[in-house]
C-alpha atoms as a PDB file:
ATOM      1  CA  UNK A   1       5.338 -11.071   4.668  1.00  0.00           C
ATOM      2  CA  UNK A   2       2.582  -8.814   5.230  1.00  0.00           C
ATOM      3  CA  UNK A   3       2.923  -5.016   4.824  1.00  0.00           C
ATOM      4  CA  UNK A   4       0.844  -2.201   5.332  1.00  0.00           C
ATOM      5  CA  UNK A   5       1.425   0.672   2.831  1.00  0.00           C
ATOM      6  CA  UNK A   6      -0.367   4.077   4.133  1.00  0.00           C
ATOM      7  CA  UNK A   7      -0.282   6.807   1.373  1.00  0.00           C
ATOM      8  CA  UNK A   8       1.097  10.116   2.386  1.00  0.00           C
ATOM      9  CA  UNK A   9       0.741  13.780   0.911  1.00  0.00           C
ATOM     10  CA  UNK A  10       3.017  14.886  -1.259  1.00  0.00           C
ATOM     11  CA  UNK A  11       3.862  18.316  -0.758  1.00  0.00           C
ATOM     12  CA  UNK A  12       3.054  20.922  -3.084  1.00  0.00           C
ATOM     13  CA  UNK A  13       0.809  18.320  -5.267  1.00  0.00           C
ATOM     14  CA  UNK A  14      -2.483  19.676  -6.298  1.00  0.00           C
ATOM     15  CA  UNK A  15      -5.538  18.046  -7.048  1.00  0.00           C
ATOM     16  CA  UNK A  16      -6.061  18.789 -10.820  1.00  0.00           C
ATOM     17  CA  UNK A  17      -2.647  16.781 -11.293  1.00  0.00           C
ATOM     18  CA  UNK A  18      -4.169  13.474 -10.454  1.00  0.00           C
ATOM     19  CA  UNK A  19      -6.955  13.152 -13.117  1.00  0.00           C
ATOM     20  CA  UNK A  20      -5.387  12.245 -16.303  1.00  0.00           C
ATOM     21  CA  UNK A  21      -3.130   9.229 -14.296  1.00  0.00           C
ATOM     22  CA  UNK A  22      -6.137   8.070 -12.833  1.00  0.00           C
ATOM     23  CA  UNK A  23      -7.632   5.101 -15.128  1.00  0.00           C
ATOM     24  CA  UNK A  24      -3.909   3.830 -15.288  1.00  0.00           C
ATOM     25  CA  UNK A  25      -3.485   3.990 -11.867  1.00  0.00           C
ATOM     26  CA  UNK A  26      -6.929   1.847 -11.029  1.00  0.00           C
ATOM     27  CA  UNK A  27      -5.612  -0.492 -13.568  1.00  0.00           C
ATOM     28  CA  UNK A  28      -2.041  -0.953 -12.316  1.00  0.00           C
ATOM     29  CA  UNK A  29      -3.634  -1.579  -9.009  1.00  0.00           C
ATOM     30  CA  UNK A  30      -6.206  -4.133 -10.095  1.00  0.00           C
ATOM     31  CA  UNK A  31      -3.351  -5.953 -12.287  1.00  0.00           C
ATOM     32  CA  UNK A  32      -1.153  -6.455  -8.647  1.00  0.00           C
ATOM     33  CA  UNK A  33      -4.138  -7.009  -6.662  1.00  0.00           C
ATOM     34  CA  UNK A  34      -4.597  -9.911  -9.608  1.00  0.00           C
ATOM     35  CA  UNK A  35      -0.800 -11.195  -8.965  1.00  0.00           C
ATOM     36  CA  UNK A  36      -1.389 -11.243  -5.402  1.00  0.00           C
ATOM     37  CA  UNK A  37       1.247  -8.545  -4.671  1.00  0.00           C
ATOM     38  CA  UNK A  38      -1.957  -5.957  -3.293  1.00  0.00           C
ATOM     39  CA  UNK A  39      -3.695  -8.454  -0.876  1.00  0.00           C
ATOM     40  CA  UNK A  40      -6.332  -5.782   0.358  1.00  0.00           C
ATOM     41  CA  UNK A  41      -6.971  -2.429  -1.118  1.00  0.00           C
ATOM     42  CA  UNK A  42      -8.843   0.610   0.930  1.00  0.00           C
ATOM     43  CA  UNK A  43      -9.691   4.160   1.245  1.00  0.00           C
ATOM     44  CA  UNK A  44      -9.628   6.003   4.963  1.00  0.00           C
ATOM     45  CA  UNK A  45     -13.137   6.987   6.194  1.00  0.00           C
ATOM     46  CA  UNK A  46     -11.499   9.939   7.380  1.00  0.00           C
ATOM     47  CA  UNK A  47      -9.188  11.292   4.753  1.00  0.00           C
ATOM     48  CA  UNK A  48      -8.814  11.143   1.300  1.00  0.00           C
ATOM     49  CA  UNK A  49      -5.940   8.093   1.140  1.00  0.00           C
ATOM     50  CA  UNK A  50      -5.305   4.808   0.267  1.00  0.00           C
ATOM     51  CA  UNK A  51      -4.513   1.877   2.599  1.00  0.00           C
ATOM     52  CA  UNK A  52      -2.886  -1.009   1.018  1.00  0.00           C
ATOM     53  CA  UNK A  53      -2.079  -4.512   2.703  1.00  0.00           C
ATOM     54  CA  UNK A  54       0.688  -6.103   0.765  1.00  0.00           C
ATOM     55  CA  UNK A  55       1.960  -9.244   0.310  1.00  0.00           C
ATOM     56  CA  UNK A  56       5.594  -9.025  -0.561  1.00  0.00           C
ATOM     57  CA  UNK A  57       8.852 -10.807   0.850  1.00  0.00           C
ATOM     58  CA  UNK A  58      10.567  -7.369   2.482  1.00  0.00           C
ATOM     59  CA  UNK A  59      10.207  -3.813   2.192  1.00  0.00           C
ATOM     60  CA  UNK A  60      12.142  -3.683  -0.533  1.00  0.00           C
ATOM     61  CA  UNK A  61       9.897  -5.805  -3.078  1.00  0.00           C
ATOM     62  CA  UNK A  62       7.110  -3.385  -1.546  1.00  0.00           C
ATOM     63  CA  UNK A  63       8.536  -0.217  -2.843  1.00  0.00           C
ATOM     64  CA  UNK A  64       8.960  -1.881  -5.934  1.00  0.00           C
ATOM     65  CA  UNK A  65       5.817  -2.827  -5.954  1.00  0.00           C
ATOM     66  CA  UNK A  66       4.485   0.193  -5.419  1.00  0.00           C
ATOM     67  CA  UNK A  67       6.448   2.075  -7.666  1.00  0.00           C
ATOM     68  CA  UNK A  68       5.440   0.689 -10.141  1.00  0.00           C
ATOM     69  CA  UNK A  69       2.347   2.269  -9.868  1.00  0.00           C
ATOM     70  CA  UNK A  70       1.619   5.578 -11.840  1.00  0.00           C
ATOM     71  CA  UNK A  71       0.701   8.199  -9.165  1.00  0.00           C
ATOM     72  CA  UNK A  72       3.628   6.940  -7.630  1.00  0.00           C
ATOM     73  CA  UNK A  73       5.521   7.365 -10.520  1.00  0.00           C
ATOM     74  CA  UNK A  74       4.680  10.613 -11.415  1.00  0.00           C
ATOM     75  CA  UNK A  75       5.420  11.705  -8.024  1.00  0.00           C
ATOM     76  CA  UNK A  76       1.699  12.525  -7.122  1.00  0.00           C
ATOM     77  CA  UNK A  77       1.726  10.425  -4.209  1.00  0.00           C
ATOM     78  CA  UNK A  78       3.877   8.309  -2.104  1.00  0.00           C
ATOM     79  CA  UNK A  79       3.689   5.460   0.762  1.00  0.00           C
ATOM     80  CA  UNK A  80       4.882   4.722   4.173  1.00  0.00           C
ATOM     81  CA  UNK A  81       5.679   0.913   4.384  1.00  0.00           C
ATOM     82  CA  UNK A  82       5.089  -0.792   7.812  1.00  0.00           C
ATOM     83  CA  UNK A  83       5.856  -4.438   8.044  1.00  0.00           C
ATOM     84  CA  UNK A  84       3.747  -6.722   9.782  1.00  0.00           C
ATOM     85  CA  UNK A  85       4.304  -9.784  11.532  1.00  0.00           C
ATOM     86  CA  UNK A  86       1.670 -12.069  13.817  1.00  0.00           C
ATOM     87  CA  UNK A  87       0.728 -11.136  17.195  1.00  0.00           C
ATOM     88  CA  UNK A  88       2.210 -12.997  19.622  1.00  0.00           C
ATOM     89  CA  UNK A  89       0.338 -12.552  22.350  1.00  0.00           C
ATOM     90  CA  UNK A  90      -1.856 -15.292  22.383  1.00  0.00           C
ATOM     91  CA  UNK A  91       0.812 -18.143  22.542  1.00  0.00           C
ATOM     92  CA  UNK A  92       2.328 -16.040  25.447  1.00  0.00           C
ATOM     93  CA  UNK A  93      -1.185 -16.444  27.097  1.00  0.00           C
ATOM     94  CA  UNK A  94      -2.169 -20.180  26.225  1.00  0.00           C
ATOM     95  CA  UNK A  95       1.004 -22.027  25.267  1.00  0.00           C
ATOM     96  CA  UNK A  96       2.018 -24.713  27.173  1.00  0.00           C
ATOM     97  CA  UNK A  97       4.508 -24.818  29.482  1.00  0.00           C
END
């Protein structure tokens, strides 16, 4: 299943909190991009957070997934998970009846 993980602000978080997690973070996130677990990893043009398009089997491996990473686990930042599935719009239009 396909999931798209949008990181949100943590209130009361500030900036100079981030730094020292920040190596281990990049290399948690490369290491589940490398099990297939992050499919797609991005950065919004117009704010400073992630995007991440997972590949998990329900919401539930997600958040474990993504707790396991260390901004996450250090409470610096956290995710709203939205599960995906296929549009169906296109068999609607073309299948045969």
């Amino acid at each position: 299943m396909k999931l798209l993980a949008i990181e949100k602000e943590v209130e009361g978080v500030t900036p100079d909190r981030f730094q020292a997690h920040l190596k281990a973070e990049a290399a948690k996130a490369w290491e589940l991009y490398q099990t297939g677990a992050i499919r797609e990893l991005y950065f919004r043009q117009d704010a400073h957070s992630a995007v991440l398009v997972l590949e998990c089997k329900d919401v539930d491996e997600a958040n474990s997934v993504l707790s396991a990473l260390p901004l996450v686990k250090e409470g610096l930042i956290a995710f709203d998970i939205v599960p995906l599935v296929a549009y169906p719009g296109f068999s609607r239009l073309f299948a045969e009846a």
